[in-house]
C-alpha atoms as a PDB file:
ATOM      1  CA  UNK A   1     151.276 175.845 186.746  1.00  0.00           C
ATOM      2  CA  UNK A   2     149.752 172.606 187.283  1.00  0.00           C
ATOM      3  CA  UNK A   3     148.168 170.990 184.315  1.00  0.00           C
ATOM      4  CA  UNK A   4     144.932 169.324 185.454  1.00  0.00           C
ATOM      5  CA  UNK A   5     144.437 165.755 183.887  1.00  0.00           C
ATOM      6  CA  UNK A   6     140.776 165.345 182.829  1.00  0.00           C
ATOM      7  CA  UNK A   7     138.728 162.044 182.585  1.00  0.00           C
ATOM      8  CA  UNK A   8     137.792 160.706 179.346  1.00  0.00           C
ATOM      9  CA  UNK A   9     134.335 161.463 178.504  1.00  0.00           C
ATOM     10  CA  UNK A  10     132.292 158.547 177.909  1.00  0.00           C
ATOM     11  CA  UNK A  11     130.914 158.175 174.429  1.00  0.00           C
ATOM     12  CA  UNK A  12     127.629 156.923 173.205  1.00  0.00           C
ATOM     13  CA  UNK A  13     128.477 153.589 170.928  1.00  0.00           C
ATOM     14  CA  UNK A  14     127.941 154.677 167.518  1.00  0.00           C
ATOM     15  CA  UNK A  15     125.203 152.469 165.231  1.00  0.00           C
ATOM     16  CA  UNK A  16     126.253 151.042 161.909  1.00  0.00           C
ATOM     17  CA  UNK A  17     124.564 152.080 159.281  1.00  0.00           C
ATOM     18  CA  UNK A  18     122.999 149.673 157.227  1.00  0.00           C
ATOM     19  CA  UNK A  19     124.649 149.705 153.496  1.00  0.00           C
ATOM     20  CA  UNK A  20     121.587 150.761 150.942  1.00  0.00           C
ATOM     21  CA  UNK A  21     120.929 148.733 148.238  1.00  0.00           C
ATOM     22  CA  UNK A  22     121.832 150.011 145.197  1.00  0.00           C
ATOM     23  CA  UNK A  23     118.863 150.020 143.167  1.00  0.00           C
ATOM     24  CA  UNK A  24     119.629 149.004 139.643  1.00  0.00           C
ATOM     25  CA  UNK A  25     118.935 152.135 137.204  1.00  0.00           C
ATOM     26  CA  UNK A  26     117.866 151.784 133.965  1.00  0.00           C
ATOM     27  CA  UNK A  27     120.914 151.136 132.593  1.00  0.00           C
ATOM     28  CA  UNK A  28     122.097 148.432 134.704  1.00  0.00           C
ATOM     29  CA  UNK A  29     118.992 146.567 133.563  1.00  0.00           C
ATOM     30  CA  UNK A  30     119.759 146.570 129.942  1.00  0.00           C
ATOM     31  CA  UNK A  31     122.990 145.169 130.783  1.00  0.00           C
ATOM     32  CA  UNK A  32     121.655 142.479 132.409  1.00  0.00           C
ATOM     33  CA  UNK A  33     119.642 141.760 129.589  1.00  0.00           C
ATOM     34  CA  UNK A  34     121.986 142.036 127.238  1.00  0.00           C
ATOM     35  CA  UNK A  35     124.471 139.686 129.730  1.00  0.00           C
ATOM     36  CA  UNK A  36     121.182 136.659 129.810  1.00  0.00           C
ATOM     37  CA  UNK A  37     120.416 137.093 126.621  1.00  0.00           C
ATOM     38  CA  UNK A  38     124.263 136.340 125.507  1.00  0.00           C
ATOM     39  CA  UNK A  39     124.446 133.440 127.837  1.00  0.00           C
ATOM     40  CA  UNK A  40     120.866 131.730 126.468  1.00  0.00           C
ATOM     41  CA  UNK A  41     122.399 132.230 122.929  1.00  0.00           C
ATOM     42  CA  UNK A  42     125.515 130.486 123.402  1.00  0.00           C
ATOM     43  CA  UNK A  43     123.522 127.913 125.449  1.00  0.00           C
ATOM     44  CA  UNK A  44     121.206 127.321 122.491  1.00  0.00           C
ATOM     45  CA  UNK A  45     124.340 126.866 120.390  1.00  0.00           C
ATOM     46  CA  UNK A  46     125.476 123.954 122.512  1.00  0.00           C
ATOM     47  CA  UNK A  47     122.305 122.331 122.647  1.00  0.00           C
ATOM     48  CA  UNK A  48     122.013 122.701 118.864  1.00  0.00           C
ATOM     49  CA  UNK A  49     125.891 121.385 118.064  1.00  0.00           C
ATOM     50  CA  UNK A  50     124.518 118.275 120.332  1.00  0.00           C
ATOM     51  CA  UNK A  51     124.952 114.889 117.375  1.00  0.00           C
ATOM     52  CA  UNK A  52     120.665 113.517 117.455  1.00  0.00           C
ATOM     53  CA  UNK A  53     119.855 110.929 119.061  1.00  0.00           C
ATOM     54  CA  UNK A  54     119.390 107.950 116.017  1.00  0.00           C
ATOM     55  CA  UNK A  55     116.262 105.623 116.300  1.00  0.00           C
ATOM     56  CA  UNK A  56     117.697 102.065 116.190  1.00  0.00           C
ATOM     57  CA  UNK A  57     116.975 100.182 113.381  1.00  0.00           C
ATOM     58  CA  UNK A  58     116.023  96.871 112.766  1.00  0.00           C
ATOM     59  CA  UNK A  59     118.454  94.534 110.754  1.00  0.00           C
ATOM     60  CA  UNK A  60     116.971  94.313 107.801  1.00  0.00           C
ATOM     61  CA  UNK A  61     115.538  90.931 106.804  1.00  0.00           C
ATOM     62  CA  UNK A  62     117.298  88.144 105.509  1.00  0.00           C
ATOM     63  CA  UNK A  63     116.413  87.326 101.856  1.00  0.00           C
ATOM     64  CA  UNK A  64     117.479  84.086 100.641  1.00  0.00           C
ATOM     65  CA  UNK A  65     118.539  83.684  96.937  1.00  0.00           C
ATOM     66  CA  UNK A  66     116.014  81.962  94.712  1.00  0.00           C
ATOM     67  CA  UNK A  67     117.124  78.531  93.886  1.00  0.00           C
ATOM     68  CA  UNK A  68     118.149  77.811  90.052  1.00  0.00           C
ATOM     69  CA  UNK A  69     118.163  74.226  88.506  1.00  0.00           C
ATOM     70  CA  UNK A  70     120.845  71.788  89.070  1.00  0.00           C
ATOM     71  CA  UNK A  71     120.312  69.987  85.875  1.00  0.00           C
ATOM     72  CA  UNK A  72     119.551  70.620  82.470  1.00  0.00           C
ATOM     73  CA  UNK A  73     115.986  71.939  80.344  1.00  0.00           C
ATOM     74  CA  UNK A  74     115.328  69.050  78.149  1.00  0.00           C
ATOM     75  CA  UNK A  75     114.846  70.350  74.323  1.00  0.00           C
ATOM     76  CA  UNK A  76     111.216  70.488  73.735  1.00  0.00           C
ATOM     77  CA  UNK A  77     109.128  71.825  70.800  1.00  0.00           C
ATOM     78  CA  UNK A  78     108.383  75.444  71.110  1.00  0.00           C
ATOM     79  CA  UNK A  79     106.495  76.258  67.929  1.00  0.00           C
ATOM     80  CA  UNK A  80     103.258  78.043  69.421  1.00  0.00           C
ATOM     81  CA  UNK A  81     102.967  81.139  71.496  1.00  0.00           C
ATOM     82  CA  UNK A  82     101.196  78.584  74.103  1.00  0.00           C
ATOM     83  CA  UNK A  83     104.414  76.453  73.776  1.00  0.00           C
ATOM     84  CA  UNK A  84     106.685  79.623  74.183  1.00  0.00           C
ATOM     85  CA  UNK A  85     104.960  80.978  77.238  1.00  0.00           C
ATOM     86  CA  UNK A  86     105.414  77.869  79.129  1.00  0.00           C
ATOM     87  CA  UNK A  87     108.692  77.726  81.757  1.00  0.00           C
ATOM     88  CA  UNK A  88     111.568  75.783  81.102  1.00  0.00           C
ATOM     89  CA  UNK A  89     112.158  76.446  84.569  1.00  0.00           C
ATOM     90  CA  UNK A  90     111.176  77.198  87.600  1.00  0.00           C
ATOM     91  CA  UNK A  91     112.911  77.689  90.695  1.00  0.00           C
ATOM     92  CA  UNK A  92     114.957  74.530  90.901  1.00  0.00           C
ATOM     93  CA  UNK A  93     113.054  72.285  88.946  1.00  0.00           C
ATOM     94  CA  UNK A  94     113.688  72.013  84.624  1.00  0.00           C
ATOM     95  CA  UNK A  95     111.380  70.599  82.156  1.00  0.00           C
ATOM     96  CA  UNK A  96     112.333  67.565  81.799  1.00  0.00           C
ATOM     97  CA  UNK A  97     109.647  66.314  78.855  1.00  0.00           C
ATOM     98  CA  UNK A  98     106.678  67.648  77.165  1.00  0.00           C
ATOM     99  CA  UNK A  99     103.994  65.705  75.206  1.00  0.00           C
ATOM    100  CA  UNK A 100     100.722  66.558  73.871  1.00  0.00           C
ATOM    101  CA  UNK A 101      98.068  65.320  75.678  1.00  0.00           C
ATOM    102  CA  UNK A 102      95.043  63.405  73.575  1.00  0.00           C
ATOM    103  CA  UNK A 103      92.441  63.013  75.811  1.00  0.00           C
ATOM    104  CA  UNK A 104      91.979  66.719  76.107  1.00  0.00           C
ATOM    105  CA  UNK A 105      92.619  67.717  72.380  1.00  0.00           C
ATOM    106  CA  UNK A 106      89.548  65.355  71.773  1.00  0.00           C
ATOM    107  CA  UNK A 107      87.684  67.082  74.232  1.00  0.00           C
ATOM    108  CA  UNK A 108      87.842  70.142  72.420  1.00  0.00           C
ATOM    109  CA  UNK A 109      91.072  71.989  73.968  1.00  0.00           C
ATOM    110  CA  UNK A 110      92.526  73.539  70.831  1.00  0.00           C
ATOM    111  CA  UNK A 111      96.346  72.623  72.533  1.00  0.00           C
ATOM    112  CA  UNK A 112      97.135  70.320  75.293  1.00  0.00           C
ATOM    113  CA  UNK A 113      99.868  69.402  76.740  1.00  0.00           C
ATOM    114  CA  UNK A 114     101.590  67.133  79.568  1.00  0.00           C
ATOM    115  CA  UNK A 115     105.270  68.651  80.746  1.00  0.00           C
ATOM    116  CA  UNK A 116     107.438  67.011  83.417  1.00  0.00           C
ATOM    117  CA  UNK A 117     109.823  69.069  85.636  1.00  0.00           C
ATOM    118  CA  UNK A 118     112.721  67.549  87.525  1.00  0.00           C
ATOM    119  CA  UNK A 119     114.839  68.662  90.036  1.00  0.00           C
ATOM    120  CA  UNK A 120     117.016  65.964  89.196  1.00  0.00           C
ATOM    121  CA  UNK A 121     115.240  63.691  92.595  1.00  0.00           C
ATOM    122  CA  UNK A 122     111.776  65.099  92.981  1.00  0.00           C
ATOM    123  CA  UNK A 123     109.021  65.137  89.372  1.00  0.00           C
ATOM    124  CA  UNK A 124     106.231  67.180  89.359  1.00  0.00           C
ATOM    125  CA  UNK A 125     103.759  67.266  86.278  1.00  0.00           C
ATOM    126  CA  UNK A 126     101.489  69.827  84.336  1.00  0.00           C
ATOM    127  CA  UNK A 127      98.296  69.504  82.702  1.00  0.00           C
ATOM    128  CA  UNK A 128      98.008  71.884  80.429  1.00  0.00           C
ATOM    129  CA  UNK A 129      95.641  73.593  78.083  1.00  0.00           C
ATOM    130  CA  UNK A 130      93.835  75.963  75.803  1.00  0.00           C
ATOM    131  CA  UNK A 131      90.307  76.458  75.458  1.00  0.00           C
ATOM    132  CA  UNK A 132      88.285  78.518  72.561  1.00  0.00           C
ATOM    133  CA  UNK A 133      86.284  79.923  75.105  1.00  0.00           C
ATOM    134  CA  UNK A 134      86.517  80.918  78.886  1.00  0.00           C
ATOM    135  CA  UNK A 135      83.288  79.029  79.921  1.00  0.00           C
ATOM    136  CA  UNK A 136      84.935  75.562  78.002  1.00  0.00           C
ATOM    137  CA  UNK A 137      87.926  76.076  80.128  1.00  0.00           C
ATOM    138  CA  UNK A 138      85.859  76.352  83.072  1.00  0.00           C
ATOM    139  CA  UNK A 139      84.367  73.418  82.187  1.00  0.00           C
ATOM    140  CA  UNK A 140      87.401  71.399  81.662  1.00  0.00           C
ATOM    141  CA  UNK A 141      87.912  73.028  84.758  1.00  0.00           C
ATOM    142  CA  UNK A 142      85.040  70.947  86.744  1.00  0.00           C
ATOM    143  CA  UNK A 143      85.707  67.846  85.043  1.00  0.00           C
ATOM    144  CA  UNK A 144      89.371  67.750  86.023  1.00  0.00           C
ATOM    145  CA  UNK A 145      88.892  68.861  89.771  1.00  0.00           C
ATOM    146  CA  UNK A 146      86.642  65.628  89.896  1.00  0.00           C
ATOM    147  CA  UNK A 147      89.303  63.737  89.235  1.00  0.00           C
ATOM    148  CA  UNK A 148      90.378  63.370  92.668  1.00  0.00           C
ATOM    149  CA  UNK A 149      93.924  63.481  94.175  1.00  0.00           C
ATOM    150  CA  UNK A 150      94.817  59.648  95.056  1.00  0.00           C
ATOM    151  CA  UNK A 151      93.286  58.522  97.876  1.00  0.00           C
ATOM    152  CA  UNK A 152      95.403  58.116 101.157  1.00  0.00           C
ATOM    153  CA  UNK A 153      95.035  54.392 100.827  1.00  0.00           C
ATOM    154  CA  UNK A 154      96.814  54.819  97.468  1.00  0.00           C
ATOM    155  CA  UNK A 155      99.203  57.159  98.820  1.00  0.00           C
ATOM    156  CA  UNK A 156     100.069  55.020 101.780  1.00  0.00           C
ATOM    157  CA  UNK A 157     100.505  51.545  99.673  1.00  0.00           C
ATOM    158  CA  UNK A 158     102.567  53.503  97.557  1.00  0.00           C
ATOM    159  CA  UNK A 159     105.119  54.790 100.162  1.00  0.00           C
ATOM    160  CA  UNK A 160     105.377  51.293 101.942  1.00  0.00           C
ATOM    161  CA  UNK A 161     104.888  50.817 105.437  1.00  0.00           C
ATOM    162  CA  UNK A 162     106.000  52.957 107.798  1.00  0.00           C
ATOM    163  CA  UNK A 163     107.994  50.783 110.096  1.00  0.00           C
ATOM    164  CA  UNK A 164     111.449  50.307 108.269  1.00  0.00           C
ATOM    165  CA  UNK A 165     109.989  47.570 106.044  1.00  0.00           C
ATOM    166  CA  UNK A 166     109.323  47.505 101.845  1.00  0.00           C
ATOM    167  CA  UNK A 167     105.819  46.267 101.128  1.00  0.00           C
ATOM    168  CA  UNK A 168     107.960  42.994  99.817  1.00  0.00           C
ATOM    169  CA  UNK A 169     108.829  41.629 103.131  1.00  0.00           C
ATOM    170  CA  UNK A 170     112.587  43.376 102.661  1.00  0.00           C
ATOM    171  CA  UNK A 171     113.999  46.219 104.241  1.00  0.00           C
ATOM    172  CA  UNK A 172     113.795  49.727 103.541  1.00  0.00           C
ATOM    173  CA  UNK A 173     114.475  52.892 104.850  1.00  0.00           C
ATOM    174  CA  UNK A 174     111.954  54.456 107.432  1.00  0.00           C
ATOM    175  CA  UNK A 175     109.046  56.739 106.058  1.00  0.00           C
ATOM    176  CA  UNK A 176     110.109  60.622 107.223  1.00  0.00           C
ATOM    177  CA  UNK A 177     107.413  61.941 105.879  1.00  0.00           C
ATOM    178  CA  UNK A 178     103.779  61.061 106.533  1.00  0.00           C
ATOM    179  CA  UNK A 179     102.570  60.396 103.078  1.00  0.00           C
ATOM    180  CA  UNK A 180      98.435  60.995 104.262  1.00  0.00           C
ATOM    181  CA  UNK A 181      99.334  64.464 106.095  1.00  0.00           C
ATOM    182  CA  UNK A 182      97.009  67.178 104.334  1.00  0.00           C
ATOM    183  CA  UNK A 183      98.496  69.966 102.718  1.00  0.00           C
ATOM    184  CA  UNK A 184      97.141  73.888 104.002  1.00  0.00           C
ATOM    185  CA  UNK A 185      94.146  74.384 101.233  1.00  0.00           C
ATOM    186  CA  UNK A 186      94.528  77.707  98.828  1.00  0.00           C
ATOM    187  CA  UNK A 187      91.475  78.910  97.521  1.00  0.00           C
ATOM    188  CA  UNK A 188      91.990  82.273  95.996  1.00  0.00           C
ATOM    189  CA  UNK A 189      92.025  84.605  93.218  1.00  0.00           C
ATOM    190  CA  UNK A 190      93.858  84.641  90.188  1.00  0.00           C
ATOM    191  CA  UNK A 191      95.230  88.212  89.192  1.00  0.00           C
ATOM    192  CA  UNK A 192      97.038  89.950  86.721  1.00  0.00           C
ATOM    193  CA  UNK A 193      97.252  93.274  86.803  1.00  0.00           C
ATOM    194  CA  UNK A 194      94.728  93.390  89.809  1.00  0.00           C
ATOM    195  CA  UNK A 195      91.768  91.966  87.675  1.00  0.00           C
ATOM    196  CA  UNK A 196      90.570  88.420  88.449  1.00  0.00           C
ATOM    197  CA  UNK A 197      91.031  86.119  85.826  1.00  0.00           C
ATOM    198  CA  UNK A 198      90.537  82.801  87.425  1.00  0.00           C
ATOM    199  CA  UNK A 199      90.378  80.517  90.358  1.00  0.00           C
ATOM    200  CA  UNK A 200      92.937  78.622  92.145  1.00  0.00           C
ATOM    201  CA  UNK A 201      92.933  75.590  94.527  1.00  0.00           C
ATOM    202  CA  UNK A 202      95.882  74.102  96.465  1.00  0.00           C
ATOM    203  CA  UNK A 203      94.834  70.579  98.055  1.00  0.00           C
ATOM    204  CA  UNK A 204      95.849  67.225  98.721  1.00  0.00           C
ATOM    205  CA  UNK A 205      98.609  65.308 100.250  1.00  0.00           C
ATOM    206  CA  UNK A 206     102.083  65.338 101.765  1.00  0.00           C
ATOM    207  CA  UNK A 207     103.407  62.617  99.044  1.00  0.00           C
ATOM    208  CA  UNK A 208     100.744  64.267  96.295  1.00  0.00           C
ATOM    209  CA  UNK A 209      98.846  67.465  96.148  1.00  0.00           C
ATOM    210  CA  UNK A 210      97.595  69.684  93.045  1.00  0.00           C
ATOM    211  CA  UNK A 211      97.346  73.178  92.508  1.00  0.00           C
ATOM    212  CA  UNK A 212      94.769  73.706  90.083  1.00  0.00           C
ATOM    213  CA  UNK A 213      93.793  76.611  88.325  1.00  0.00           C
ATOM    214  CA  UNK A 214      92.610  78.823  85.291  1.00  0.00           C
ATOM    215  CA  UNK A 215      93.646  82.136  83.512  1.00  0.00           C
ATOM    216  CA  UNK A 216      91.658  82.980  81.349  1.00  0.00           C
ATOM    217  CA  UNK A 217      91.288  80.778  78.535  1.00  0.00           C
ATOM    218  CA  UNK A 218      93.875  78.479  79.954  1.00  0.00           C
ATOM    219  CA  UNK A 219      93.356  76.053  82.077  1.00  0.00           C
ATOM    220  CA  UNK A 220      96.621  74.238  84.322  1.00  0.00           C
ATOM    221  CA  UNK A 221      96.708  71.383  86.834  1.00  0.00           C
ATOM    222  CA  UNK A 222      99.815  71.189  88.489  1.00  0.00           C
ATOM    223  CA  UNK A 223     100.723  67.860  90.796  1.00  0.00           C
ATOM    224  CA  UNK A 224     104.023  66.833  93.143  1.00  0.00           C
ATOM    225  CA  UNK A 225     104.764  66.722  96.544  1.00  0.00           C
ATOM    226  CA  UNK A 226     103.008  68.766  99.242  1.00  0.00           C
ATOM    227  CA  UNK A 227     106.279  70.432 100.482  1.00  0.00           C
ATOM    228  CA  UNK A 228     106.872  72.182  96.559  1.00  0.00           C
ATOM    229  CA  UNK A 229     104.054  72.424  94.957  1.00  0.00           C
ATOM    230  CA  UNK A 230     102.311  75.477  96.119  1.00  0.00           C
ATOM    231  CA  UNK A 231     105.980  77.253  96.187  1.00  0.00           C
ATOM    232  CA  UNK A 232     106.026  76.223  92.613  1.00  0.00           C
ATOM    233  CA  UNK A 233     102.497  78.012  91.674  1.00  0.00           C
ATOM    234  CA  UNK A 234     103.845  80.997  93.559  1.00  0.00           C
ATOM    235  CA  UNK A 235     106.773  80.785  91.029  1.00  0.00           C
ATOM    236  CA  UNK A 236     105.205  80.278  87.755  1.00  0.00           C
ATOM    237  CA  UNK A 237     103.987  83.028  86.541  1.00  0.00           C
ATOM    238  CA  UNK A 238     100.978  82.173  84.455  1.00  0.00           C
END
């Protein structure tokens, strides 16, 4: 018996089917929740174990010490609580003399006084005084500020020429400083404890200005170079 060989059958190609996508059930979601909400926690710690980012500062400023005499406070008398509450210093000048001054004691001041400071190459003088009243002082005041600082004429015969040569016809060292420069003019307030209790004016020259002022009762007149004398009413403390 003959076996009969048959032909293969041709087969229609078969389609893929596409994989469904698995839709995420309601479990699968709070997993997913719970898997962000783990990762934006420990991102959170990061950012927050970050060091802050420190403003830069500013050196801070340089302060330079305040100068102290060189030399010695002469002994002066310091009977009277006016005598006591003047300096013996200040900044790097010392008194270097103190007498009474006569021409104000006769015009009423019920203590007067000149004192001389030193820093051992520069002098500066104060004029100072007491007054029974405030509106004497003030009028000691007016008559004192019409005493005028020397004159640049004065000022200049007094430094000598400026071109390396004494007013004697002999050598001497050049001028550095122009004698007839103006000083910057203070006019301002006097206050203690905030309230106004005087005036004060700052004028004059490079080689001699005066800082004049009242406090009260008192009434001071301070005069020396342009270059220290308004650091030195900054300094005195009355």
């Amino acid at each position: 018996m003959s076996t009969m060989l048959r032909e293969p059958q041709e087969t229609a190609p078969r389609r893929r089917r596409r994989p469904r996508r698995r839709r995420l059930g309601r479990a699968g979601w709070i997993v997913m929740a719970v898997v962000l909400g783990i990762a934006a926690a420990g991102t959170a710690v990061v950012l927050g174990n970050r060091a802050p980012v420190e403003a830069v500062e500013p050196p801070p400023p340089v302060v330079l010490p305040v100068p102290t005499p060189t030399v010695q406070a002469a002994e002066r008398e310091k009977v009277t609580a006016f005598q006591l509450s003047l300096p013996d210093e200040v900044l790097a000048f010392a008194v270097a003399g103190q007498v009474e001054d006569g021409e104000l004691l006769d015009a009423g001041a019920t203590e007067a006084y000149v004192l001389t400071y030193s820093d051992g190459a520069l002098e500066v003088t104060l004029r100072t005084s007491q007054w029974p009243s405030v509106e004497e002082a003030l009028d000691a005041r007016t008559r004192l500020e019409a005493a005028a600082v020397p004159s640049l004429a004065a000022l200049a015969e007094a430094a000598g020429p400026a071109d390396g040569t004494a007013s004697d016809g002999g050598e001497a060292d050049a001028v550095t400083v122009d004698p007839g420069a103006p000083v910057d003019v203070r006019e301002e307030p006097v206050l203690v404890g905030g309230a106004e209790v005087g005036r004060l004016v700052i004028s004059g020259r490079a080689l001699e200005a005066r800082a004049l002022w009242t406090n009260g009762a008192t009434v001071l007149e301070l005069r020396g170079p342009g270059a220290v004398v308004p650091a030195l009413y900054d300094a005195f403390g009355m």
